[in-house]
C-alpha atoms as a PDB file:
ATOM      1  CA  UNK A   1     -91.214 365.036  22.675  1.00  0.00           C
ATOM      2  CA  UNK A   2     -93.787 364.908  25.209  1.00  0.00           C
ATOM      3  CA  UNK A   3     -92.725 361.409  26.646  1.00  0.00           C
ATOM      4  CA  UNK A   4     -90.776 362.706  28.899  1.00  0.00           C
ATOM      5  CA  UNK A   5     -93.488 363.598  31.943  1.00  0.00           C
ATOM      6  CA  UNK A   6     -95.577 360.665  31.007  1.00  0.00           C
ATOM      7  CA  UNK A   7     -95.380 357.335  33.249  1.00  0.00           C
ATOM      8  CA  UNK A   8     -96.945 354.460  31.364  1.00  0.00           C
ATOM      9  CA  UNK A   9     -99.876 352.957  32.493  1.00  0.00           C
ATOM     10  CA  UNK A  10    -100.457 349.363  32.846  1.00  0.00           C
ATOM     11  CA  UNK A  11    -103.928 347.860  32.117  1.00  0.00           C
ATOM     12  CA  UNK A  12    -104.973 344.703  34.776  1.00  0.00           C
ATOM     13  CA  UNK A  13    -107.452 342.283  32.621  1.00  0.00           C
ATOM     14  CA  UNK A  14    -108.543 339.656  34.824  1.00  0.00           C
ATOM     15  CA  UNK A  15    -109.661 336.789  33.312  1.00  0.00           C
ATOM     16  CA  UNK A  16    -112.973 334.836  33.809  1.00  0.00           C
ATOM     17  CA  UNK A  17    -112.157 331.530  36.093  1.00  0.00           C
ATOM     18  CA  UNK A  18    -113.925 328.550  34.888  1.00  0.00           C
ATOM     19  CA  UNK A  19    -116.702 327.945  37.386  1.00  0.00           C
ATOM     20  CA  UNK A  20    -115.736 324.653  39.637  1.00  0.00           C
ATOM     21  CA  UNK A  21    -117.379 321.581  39.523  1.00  0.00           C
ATOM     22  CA  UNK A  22    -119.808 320.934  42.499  1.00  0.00           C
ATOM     23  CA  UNK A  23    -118.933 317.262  42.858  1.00  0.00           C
ATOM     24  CA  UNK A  24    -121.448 315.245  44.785  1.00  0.00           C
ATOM     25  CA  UNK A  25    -120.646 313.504  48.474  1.00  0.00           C
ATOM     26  CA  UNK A  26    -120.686 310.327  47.341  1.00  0.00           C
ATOM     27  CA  UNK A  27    -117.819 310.928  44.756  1.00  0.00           C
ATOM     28  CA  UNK A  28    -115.800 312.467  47.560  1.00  0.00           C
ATOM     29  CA  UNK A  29    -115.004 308.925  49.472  1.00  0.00           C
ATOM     30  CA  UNK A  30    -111.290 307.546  48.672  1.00  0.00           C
ATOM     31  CA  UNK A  31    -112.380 304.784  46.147  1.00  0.00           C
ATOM     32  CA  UNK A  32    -110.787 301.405  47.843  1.00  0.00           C
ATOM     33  CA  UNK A  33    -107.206 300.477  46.868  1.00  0.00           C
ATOM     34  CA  UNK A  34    -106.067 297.857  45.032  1.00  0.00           C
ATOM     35  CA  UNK A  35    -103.962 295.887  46.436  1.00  0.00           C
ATOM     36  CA  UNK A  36     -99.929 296.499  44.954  1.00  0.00           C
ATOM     37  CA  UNK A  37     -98.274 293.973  43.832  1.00  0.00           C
ATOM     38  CA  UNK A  38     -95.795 292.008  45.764  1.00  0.00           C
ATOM     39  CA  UNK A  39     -92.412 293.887  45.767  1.00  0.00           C
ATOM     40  CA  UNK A  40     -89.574 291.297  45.117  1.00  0.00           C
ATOM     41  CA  UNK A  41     -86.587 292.149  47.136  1.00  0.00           C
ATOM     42  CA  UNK A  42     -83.315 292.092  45.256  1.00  0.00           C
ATOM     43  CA  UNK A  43     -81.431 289.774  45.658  1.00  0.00           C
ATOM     44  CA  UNK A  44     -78.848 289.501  48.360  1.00  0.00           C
ATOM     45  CA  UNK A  45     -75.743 288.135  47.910  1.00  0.00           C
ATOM     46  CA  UNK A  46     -75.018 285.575  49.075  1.00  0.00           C
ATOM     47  CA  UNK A  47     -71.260 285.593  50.945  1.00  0.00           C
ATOM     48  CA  UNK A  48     -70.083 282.576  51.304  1.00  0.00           C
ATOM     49  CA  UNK A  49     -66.985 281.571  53.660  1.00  0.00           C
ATOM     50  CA  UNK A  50     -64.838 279.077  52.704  1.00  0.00           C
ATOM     51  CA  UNK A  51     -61.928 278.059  54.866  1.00  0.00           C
ATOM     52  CA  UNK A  52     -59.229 278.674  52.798  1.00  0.00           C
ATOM     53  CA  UNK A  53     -56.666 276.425  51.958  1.00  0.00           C
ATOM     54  CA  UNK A  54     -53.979 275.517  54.368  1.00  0.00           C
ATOM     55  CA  UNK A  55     -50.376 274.013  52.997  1.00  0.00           C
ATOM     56  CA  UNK A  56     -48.006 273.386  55.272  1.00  0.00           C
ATOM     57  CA  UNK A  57     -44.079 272.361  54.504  1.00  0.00           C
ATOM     58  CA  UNK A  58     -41.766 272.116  57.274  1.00  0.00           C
ATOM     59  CA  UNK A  59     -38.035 271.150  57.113  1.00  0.00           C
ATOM     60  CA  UNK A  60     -36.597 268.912  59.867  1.00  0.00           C
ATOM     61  CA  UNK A  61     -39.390 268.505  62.844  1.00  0.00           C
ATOM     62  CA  UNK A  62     -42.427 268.155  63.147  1.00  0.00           C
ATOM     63  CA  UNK A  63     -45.271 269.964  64.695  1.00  0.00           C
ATOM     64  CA  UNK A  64     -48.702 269.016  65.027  1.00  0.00           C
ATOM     65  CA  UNK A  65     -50.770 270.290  61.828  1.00  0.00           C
ATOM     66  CA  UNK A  66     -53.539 271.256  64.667  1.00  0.00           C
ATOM     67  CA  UNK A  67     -51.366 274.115  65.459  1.00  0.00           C
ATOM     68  CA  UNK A  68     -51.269 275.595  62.107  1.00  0.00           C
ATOM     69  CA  UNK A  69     -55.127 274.999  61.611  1.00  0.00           C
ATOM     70  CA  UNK A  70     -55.508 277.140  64.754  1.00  0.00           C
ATOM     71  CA  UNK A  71     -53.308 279.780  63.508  1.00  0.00           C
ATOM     72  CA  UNK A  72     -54.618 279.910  59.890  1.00  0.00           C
ATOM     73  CA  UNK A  73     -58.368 280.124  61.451  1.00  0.00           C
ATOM     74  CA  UNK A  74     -57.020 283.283  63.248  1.00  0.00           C
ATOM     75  CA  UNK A  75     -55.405 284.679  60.473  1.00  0.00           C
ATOM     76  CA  UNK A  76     -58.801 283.719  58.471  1.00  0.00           C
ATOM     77  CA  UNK A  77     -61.262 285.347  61.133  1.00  0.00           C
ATOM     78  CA  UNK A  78     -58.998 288.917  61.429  1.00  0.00           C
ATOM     79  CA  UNK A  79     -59.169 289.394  57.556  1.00  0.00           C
ATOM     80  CA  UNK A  80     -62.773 288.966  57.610  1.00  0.00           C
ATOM     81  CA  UNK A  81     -62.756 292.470  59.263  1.00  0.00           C
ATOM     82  CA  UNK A  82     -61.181 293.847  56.379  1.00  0.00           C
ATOM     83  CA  UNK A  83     -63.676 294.897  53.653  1.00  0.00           C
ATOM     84  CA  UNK A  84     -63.399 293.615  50.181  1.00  0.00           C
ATOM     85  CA  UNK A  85     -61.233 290.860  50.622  1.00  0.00           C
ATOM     86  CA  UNK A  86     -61.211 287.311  50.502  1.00  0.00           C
ATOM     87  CA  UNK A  87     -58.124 284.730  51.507  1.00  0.00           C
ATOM     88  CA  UNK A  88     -58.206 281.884  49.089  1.00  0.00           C
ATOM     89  CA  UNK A  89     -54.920 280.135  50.874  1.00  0.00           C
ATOM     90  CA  UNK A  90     -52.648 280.040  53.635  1.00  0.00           C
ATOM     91  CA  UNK A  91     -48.924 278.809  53.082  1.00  0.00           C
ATOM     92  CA  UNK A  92     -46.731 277.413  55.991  1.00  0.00           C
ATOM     93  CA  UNK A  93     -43.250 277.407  55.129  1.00  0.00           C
ATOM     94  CA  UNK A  94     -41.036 276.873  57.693  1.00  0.00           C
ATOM     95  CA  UNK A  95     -37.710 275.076  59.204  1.00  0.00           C
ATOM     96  CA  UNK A  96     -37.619 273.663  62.785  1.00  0.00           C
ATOM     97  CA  UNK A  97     -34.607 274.416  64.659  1.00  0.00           C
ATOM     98  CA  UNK A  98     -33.791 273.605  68.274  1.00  0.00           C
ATOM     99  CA  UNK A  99     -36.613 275.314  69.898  1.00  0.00           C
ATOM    100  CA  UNK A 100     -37.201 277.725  67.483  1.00  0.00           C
ATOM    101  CA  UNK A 101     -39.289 277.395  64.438  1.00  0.00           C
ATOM    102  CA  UNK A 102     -38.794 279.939  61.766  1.00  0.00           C
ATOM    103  CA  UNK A 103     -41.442 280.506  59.794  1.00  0.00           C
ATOM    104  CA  UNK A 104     -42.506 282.031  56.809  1.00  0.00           C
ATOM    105  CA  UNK A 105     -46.194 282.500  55.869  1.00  0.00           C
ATOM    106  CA  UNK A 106     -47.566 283.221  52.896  1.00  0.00           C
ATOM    107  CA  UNK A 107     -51.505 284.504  51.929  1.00  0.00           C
ATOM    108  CA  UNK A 108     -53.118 284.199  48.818  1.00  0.00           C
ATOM    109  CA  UNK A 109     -55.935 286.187  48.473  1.00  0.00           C
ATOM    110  CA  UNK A 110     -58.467 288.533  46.029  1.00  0.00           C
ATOM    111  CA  UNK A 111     -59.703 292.009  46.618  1.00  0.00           C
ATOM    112  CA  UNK A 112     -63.167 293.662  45.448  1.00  0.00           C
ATOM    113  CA  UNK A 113     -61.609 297.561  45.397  1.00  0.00           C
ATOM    114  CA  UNK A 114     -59.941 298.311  41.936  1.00  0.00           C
ATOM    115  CA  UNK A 115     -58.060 301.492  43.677  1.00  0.00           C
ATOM    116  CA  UNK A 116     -54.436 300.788  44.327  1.00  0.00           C
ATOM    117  CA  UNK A 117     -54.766 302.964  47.314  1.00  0.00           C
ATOM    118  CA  UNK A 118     -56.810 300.246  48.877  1.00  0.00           C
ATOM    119  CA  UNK A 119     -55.588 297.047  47.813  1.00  0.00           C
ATOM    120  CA  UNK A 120     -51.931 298.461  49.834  1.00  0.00           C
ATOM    121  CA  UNK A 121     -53.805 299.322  52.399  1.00  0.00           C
ATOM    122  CA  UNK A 122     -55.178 295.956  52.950  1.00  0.00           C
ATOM    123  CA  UNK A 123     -52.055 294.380  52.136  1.00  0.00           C
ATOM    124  CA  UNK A 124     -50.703 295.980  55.459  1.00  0.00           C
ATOM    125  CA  UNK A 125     -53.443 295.237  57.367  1.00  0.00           C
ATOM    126  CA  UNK A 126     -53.510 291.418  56.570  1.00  0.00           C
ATOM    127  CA  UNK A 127     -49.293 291.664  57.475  1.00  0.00           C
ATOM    128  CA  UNK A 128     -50.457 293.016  60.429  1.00  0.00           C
ATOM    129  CA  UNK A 129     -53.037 290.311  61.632  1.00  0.00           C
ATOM    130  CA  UNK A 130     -50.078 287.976  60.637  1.00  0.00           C
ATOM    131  CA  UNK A 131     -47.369 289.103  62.941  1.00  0.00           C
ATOM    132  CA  UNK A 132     -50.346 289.656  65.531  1.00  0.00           C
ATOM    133  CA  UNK A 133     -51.291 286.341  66.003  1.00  0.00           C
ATOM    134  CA  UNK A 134     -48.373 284.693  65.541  1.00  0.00           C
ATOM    135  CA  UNK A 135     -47.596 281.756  68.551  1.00  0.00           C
ATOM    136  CA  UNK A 136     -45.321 283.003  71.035  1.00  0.00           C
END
């Protein structure tokens, strides 16, 4: 049991490097590139914004169609803000009383987002952007 004073002893074995390679100067130069191919860009897509389509169905009255148009393109122009979504059409549904129209609008539209979350969200905003440019 005479292991117990020892301390072990660890052998370093270096081993031979291969010798480098003495390249000549004229390798050295950076050989000339080829040219790389053209990169084609992906595609982009391609958004395209169609005025959606405007009904409009009034009881008793009438009121220029202009007005409407104006008001859609308003409506049309705030929900481009919104991400994702796209209006497909705008209903006008409305009675016209004595000096007071009441009116009920309607938006038919698509979202990209799948989440519920978002598609409420949206739903709000486009209420929103509704009432907000409503004619006074």
């Amino acid at each position: 049991m005479g292991g117990a004073g020892r301390t072990p002893k660890a052998e370093i074995v270096e081993k031979p490097q291969p010798p480098k390679k003495i390249v000549p100067e004229r390798e050295l130069t950076v050989p000339k590139a080829e040219k790389p191919p053209p990169e084609l860009a992906p595609p982009q897509k391609v958004e395209t914004t169609t005025e959606p389509e405007i009904s409009i169905k009034l009881e008793s009255g009438e009121i220029p169609d202009e007005a409407f148009k104006k008001y859609a393109e308003a409506i049309q122009r705030d929900s481009e803000k919104i991400r994702g979504i796209r209006i497909r059409k705008i209903e006008f549904d409305g009675t016209v009383g004595e000096g007071v129209v009441y009116l009920n609008v309607t938006v038919y539209g698509s979202s990209e987002s799948k989440n519920r979350r978002d598609i409420e969200i949206s739903e709000r905003r486009i209420f929103h952007i509704v009432s907000k440019n409503a004619p006074p």
